[in-house]
Protein backbone atom coordinates (compact mmCIF):
# COMPACT_ATOMS: atom_id res chain seq x y z
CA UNK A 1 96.45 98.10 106.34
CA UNK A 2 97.50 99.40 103.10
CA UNK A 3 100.71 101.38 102.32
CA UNK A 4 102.38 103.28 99.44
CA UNK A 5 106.35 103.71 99.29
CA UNK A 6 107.34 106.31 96.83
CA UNK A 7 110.91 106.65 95.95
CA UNK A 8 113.10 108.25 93.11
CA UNK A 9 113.11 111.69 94.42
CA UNK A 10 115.85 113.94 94.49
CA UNK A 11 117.79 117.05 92.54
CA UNK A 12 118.23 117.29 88.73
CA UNK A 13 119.50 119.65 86.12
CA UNK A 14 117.08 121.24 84.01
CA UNK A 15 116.34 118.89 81.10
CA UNK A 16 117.26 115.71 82.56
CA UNK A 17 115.27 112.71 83.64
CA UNK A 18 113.82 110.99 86.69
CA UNK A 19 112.30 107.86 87.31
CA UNK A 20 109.63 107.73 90.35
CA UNK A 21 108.71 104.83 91.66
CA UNK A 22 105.72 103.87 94.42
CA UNK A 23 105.22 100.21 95.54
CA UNK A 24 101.80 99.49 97.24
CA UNK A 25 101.18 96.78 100.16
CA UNK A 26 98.77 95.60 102.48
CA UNK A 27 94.63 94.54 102.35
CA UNK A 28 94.33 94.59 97.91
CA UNK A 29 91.66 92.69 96.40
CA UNK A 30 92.34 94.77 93.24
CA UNK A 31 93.86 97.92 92.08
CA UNK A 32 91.22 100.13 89.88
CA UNK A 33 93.65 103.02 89.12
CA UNK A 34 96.96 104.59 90.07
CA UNK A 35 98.56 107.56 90.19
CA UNK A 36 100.51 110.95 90.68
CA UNK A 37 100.10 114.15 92.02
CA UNK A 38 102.41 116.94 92.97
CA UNK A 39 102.30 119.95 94.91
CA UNK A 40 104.47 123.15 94.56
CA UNK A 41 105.51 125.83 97.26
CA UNK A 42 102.76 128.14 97.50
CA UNK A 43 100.33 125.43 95.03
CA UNK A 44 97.68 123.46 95.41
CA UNK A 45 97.87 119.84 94.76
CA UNK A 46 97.13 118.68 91.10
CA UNK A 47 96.98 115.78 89.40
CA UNK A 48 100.07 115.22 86.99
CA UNK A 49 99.31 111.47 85.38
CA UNK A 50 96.72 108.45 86.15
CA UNK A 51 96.69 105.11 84.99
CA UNK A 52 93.33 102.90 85.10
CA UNK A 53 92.50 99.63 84.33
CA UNK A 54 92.52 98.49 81.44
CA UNK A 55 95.73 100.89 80.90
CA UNK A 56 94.20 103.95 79.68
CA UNK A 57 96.00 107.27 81.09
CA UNK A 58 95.25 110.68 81.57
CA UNK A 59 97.96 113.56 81.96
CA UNK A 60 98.07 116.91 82.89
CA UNK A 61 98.64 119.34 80.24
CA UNK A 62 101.79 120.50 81.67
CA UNK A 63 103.46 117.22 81.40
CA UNK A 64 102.57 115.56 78.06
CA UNK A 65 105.15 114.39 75.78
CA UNK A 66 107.40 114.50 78.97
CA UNK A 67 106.29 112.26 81.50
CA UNK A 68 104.91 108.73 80.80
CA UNK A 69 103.10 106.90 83.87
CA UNK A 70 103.32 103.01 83.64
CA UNK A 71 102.75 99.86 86.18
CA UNK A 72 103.71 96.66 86.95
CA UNK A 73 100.32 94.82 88.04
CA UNK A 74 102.22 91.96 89.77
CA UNK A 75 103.84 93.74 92.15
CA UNK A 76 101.41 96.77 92.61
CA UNK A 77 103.80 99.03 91.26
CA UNK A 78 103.33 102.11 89.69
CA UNK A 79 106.43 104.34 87.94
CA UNK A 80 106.63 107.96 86.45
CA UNK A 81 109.49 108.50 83.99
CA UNK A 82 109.73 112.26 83.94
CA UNK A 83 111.95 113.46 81.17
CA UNK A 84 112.81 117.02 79.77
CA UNK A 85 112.18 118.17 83.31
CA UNK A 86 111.88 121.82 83.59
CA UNK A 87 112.22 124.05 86.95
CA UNK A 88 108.28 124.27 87.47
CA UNK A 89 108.37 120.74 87.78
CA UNK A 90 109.42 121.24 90.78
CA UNK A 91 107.52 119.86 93.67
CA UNK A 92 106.25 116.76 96.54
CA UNK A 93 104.93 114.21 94.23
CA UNK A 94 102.53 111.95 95.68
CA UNK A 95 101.81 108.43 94.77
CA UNK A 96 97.82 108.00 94.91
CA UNK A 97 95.59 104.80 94.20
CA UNK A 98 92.19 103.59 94.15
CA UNK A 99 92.13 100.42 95.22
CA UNK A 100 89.12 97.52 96.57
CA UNK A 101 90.81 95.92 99.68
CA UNK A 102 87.81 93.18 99.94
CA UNK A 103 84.99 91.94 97.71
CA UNK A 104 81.54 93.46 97.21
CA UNK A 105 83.08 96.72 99.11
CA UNK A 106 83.51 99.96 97.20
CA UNK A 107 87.04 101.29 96.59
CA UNK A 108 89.09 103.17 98.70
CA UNK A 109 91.78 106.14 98.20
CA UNK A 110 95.11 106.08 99.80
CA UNK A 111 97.90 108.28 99.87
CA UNK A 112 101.72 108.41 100.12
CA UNK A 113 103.53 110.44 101.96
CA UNK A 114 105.82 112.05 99.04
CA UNK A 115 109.05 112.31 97.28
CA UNK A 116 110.86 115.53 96.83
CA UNK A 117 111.57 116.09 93.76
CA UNK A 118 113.95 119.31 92.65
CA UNK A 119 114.80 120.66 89.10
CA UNK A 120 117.57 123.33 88.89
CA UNK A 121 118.84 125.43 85.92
């Protein structure tokens, strides 16, 4: 019914720069917010940036300055640019959004299935 592709995943030096990237499909009457999470080895999973609405965003401490979480509304796309990556940055990140998939219903989470992403020194 509804699906989210992440992609952009993979192994970087310390201080270099990623792009993620998750594409949503299926039943969307409208998107109310979209974002990422990530989850470490031995960690729980925490948000890391959200984007609402309207545009406002919300980051996790850890990652201000550093990441910046954008979207493209017409193709119910959502992106993290990750720059100045560090090695506890390391971790599955997870493309989440709230979405209505029909009129006069109440919205709905969905979640995708991850993207590895690796930061050496």
């Amino acid at each position: 019914q509804v699906q989210l592709v992440e992609s952009g995943g993979g192994l970087v030096q310390a201080g270099g720069s990623l792009r993620l990237s998750c594409a949503v499909s299926g039943r969307i009457f409208s998107i109310n917010a979209m974002g990422w999470y990530r989850q470490a080895p031995g960690k729980q999973r925490e948000l890391v940036a959200v984007i609402i609405r309207g545009g406002n965003t919300n980051y996790a401490d850890s990652v201000k300055g550093r990441f910046t979480i954008s979207r493209d509304n017409g193709k119910n796309t959502v992106y993290l640019q990750m720059n100045s990556l560090k090695p506890e940055d390391t971790a599955v990140y997870y493309c989440n959004v709230d979405l209505f998939y029909e009129l006069g219903s109440g919205s709905r989470v969905y979640w995708g299935k991850g993207t590895l992403v690796t930061v050496s020194s």
